[in-house]
PDB file of N, CA and C in Angstrom:
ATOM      1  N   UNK A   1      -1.145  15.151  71.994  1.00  0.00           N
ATOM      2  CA  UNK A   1      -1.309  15.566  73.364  1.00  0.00           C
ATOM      3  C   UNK A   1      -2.269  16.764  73.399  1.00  0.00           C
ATOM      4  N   UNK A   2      -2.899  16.644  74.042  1.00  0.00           N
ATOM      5  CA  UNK A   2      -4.617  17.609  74.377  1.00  0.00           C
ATOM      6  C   UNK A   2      -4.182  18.217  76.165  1.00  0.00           C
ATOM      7  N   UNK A   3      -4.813  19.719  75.831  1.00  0.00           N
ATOM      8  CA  UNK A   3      -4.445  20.437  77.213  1.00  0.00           C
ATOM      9  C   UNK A   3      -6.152  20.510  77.248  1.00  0.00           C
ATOM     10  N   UNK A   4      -6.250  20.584  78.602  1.00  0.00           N
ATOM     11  CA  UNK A   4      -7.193  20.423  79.688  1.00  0.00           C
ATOM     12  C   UNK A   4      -7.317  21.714  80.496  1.00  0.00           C
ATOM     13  N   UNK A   5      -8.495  22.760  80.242  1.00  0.00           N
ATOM     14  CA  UNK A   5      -8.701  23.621  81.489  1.00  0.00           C
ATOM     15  C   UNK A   5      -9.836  23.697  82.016  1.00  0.00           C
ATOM     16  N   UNK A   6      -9.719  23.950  83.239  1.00  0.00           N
ATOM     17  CA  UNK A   6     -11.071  24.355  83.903  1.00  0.00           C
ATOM     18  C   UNK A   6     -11.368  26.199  84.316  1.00  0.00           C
ATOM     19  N   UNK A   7     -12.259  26.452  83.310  1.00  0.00           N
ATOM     20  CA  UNK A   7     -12.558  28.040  83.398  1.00  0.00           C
ATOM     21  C   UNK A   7     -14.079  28.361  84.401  1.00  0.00           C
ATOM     22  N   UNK A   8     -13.729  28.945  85.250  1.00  0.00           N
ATOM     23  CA  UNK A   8     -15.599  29.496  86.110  1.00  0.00           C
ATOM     24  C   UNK A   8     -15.099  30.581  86.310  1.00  0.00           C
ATOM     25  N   UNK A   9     -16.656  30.958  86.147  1.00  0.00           N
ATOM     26  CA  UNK A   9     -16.633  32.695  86.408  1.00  0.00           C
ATOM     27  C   UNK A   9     -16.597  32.940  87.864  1.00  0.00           C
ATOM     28  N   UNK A  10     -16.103  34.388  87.596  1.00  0.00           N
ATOM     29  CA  UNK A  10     -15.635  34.825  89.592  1.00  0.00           C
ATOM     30  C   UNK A  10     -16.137  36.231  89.340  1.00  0.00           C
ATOM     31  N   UNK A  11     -16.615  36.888  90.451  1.00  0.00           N
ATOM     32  CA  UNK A  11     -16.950  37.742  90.592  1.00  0.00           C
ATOM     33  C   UNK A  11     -15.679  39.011  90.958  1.00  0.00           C
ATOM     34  N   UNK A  12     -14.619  39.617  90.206  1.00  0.00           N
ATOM     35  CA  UNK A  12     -13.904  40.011  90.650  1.00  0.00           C
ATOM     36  C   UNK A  12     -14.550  41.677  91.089  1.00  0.00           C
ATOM     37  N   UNK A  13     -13.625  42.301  92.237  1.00  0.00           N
ATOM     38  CA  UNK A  13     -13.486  43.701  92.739  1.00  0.00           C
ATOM     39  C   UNK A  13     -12.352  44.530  92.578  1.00  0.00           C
ATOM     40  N   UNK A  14     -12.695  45.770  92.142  1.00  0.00           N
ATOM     41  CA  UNK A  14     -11.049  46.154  91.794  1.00  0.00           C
ATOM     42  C   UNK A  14     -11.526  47.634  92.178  1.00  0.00           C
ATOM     43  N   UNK A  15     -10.365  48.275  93.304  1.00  0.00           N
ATOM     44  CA  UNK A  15     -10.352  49.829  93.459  1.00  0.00           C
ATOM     45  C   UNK A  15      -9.081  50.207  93.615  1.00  0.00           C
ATOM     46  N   UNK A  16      -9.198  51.699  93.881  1.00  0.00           N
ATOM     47  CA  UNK A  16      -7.548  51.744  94.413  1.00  0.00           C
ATOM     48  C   UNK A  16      -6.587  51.591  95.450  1.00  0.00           C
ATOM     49  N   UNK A  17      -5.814  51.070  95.043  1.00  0.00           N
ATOM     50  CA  UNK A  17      -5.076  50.375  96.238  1.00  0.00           C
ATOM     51  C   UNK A  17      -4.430  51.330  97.269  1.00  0.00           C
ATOM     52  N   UNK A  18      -5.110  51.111  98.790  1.00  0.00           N
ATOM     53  CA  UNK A  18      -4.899  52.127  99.661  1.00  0.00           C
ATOM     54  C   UNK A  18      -4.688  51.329 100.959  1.00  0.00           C
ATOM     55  N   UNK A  19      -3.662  50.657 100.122  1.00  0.00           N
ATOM     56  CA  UNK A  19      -2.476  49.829 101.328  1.00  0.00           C
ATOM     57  C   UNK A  19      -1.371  50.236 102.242  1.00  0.00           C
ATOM     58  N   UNK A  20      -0.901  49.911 102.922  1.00  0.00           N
ATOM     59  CA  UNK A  20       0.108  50.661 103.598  1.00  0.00           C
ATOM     60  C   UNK A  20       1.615  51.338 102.993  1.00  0.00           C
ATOM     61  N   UNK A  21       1.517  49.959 102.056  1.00  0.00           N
ATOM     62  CA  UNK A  21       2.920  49.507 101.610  1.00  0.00           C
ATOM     63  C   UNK A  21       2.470  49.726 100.469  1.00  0.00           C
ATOM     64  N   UNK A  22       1.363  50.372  99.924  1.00  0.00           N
ATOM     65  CA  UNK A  22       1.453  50.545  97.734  1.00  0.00           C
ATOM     66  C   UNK A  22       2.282  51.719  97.285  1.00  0.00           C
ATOM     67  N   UNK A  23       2.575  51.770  96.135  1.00  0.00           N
ATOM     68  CA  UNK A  23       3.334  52.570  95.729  1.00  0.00           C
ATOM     69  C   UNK A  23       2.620  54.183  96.171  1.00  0.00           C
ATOM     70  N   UNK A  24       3.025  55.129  95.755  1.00  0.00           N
ATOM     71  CA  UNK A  24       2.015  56.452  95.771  1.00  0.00           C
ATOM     72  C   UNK A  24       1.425  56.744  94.272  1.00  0.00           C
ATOM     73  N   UNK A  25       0.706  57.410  94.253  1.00  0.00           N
ATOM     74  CA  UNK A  25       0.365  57.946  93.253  1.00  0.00           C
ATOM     75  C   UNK A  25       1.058  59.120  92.953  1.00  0.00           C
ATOM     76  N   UNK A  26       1.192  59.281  91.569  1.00  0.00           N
ATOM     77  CA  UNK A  26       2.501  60.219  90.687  1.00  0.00           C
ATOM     78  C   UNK A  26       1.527  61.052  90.070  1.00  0.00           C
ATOM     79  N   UNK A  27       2.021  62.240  89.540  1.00  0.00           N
ATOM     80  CA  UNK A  27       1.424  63.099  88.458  1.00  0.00           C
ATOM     81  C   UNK A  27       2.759  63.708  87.313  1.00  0.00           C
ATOM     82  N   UNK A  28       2.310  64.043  85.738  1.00  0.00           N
ATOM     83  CA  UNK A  28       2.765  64.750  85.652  1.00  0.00           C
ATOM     84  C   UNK A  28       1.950  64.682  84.225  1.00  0.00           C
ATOM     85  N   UNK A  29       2.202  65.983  83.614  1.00  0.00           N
ATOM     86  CA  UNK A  29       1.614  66.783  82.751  1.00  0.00           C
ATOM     87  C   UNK A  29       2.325  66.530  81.221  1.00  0.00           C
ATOM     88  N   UNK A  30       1.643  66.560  80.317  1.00  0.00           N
ATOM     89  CA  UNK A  30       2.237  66.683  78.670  1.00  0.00           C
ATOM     90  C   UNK A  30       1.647  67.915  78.380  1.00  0.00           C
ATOM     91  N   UNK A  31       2.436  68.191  77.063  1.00  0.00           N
ATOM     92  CA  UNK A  31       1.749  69.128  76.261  1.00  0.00           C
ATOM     93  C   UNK A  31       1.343  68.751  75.343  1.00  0.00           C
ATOM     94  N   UNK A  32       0.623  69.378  74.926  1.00  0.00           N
ATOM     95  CA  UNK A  32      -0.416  68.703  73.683  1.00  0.00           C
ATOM     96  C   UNK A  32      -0.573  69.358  72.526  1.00  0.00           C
ATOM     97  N   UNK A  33       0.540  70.253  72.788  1.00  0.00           N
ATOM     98  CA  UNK A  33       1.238  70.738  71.099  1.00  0.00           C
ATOM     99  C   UNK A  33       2.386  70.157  70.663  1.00  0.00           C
ATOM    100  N   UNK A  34       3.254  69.909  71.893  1.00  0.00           N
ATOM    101  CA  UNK A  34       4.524  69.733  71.179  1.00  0.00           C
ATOM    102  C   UNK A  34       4.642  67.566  71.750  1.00  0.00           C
ATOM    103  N   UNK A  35       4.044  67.420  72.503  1.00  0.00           N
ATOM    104  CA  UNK A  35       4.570  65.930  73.249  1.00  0.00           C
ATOM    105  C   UNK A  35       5.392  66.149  74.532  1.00  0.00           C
ATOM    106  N   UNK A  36       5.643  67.266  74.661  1.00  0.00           N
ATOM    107  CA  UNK A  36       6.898  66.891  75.697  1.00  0.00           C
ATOM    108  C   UNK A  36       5.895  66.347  76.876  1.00  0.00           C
ATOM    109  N   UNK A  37       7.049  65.719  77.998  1.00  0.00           N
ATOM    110  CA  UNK A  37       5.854  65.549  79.260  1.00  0.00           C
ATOM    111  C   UNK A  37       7.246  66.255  80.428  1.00  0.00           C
ATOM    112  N   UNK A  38       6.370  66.798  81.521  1.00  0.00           N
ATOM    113  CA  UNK A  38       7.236  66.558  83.014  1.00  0.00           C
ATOM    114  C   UNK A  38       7.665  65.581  83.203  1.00  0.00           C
ATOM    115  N   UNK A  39       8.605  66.252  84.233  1.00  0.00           N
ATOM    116  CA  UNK A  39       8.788  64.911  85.262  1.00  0.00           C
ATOM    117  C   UNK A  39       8.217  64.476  86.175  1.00  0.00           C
ATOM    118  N   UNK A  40       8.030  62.866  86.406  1.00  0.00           N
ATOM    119  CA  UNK A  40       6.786  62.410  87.349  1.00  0.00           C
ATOM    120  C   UNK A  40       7.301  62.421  88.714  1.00  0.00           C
ATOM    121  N   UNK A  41       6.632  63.021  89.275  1.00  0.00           N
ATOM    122  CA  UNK A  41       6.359  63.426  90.721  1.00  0.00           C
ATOM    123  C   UNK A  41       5.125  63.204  91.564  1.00  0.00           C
ATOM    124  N   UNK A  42       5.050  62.826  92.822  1.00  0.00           N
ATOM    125  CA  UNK A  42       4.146  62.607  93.784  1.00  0.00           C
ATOM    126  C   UNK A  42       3.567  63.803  93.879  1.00  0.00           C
ATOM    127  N   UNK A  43       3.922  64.977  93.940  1.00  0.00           N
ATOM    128  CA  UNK A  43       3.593  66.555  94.232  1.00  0.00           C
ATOM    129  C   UNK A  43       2.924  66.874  92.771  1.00  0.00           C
ATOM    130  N   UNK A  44       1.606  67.232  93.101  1.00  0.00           N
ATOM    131  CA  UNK A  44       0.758  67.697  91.425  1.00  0.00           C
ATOM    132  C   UNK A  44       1.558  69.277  91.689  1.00  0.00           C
ATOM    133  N   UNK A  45       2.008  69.726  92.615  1.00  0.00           N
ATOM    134  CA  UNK A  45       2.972  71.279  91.823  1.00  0.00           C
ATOM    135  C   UNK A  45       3.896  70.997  91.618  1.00  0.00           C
ATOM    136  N   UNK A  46       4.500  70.557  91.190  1.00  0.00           N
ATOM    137  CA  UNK A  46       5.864  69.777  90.243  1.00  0.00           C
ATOM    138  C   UNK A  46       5.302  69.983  88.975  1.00  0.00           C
ATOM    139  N   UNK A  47       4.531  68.951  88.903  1.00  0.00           N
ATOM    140  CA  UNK A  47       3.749  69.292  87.581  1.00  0.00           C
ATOM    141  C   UNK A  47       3.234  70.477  86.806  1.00  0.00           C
ATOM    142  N   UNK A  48       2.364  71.178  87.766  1.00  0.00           N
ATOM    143  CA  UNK A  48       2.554  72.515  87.475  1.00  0.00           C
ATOM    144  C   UNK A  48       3.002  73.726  87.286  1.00  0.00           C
ATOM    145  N   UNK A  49       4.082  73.405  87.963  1.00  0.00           N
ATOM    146  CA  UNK A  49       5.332  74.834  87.747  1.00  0.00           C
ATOM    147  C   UNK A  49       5.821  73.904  86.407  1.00  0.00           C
ATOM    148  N   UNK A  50       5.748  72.898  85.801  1.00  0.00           N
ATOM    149  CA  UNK A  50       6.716  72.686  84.657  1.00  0.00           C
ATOM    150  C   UNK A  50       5.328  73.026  83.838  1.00  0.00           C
ATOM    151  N   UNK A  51       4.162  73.240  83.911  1.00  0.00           N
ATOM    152  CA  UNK A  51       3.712  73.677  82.529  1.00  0.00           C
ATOM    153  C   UNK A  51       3.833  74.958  82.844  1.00  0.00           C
ATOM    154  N   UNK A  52       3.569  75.383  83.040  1.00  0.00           N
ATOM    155  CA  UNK A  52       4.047  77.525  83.822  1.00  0.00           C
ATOM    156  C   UNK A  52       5.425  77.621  82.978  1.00  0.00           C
ATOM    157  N   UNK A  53       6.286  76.733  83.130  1.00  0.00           N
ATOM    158  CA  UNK A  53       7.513  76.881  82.805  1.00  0.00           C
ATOM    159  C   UNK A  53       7.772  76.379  81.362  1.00  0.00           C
ATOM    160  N   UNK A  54       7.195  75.703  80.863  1.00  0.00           N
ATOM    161  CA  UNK A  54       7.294  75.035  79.546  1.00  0.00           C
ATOM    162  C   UNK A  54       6.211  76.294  78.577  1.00  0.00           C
ATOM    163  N   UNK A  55       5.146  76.693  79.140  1.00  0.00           N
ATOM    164  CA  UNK A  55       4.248  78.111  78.578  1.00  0.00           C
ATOM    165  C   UNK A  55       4.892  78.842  78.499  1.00  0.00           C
ATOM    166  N   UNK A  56       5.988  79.230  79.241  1.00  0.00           N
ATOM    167  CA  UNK A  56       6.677  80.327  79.339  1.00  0.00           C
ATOM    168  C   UNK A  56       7.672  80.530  78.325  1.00  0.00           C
ATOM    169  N   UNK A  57       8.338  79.102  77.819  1.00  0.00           N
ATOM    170  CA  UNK A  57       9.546  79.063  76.874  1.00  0.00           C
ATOM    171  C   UNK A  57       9.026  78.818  75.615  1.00  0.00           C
ATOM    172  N   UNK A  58       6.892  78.416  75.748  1.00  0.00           N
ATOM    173  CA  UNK A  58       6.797  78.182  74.406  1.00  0.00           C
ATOM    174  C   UNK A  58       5.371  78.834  74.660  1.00  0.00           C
ATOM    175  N   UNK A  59       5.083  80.213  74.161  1.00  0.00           N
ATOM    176  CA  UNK A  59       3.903  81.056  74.515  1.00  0.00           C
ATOM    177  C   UNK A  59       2.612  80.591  73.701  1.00  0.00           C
ATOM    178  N   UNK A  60       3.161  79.695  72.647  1.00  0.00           N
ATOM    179  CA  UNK A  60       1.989  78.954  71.582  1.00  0.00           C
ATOM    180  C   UNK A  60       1.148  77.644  72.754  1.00  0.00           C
ATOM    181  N   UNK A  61       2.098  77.456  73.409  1.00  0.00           N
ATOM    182  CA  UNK A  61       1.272  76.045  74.065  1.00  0.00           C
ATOM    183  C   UNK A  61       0.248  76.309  75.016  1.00  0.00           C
ATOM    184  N   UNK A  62      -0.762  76.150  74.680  1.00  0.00           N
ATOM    185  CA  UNK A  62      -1.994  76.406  75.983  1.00  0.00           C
ATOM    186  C   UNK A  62      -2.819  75.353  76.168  1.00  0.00           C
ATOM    187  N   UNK A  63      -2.256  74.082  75.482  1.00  0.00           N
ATOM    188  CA  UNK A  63      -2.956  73.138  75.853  1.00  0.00           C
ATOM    189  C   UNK A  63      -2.339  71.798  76.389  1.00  0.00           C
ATOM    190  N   UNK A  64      -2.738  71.097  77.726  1.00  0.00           N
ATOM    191  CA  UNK A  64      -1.931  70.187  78.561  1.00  0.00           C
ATOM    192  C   UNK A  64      -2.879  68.841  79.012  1.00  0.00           C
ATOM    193  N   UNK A  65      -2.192  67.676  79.036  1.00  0.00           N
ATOM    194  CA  UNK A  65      -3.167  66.620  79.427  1.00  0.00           C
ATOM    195  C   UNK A  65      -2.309  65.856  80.564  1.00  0.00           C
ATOM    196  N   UNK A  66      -3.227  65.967  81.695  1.00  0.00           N
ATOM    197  CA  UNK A  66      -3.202  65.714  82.844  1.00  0.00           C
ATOM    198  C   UNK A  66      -2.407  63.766  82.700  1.00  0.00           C
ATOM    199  N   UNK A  67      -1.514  63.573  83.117  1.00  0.00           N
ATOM    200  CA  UNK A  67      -1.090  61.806  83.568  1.00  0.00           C
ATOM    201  C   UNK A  67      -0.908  61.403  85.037  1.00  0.00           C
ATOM    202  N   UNK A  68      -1.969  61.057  85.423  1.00  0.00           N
ATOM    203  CA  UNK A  68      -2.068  59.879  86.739  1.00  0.00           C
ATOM    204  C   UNK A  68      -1.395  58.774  86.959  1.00  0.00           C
ATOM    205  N   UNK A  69      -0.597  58.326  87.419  1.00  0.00           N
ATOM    206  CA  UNK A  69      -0.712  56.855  87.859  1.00  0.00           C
ATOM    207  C   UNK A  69      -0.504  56.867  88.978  1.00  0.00           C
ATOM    208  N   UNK A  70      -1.665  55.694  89.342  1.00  0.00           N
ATOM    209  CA  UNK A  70      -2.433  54.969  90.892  1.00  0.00           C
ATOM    210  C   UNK A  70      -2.774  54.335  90.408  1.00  0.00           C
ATOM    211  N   UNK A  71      -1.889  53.257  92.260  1.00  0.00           N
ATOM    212  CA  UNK A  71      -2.074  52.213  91.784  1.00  0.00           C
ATOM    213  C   UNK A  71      -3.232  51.562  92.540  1.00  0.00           C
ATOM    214  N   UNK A  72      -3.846  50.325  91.717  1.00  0.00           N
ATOM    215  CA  UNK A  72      -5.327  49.431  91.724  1.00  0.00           C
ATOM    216  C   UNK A  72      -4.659  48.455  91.745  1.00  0.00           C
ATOM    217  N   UNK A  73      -5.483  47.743  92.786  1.00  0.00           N
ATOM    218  CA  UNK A  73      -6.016  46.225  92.938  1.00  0.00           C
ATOM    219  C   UNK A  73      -7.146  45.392  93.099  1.00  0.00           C
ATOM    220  N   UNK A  74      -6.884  44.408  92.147  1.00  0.00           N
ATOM    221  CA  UNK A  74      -8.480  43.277  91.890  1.00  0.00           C
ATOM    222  C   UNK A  74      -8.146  42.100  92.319  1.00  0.00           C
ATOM    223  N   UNK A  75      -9.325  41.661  93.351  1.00  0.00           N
ATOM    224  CA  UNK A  75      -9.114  40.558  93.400  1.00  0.00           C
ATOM    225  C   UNK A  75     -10.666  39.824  93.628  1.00  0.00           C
ATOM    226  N   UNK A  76     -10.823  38.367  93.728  1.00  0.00           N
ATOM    227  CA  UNK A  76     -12.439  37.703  93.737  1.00  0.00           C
ATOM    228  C   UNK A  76     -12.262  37.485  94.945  1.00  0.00           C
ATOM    229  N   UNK A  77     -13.809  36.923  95.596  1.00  0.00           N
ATOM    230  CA  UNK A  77     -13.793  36.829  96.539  1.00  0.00           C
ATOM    231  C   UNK A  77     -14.673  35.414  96.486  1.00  0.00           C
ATOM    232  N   UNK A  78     -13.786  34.530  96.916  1.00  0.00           N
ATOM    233  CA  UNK A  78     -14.537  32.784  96.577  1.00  0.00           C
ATOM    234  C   UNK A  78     -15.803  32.435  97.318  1.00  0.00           C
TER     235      UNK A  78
END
């Protein structure tokens, strides 16, 4: 038994999704000495009072990497 597909190219579009009903976009921060991360929150000062606050309990950490998620959608247009 033999499977059969039909593949064509599509021109897909993909941005961020700025629907009524999409989720929101979240932030929150790691450190990048130790791993820890915040907690994810819609509010980027959430994020930031926990590295203020995580610097504070660990005076070695001065370095942090920013985590986004937003959400995207792709779709073609026939």
């Amino acid at each position: 038994m033999s499977t059969r597909a039909v593949v064509r190219r599509q021109q897909w579009t993909l941005q961020p999704d700025r629907e009524p009903d999409t989720e929101p976009t979240s932030y929150a921060m790691q450190c990048a000495v130790c791993g820890e991360v915040s907690p994810t929150d819609t509010d980027f000062t959430a994020s930031q009072n926990w590295v203020f606050a995580h610097g504070g309990r660990n005076p070695t950490h001065h370095t942090y990497r920013e985590v986004i998620t937003r959400p995207w959608r792709a779709w073609w247009k026939p």
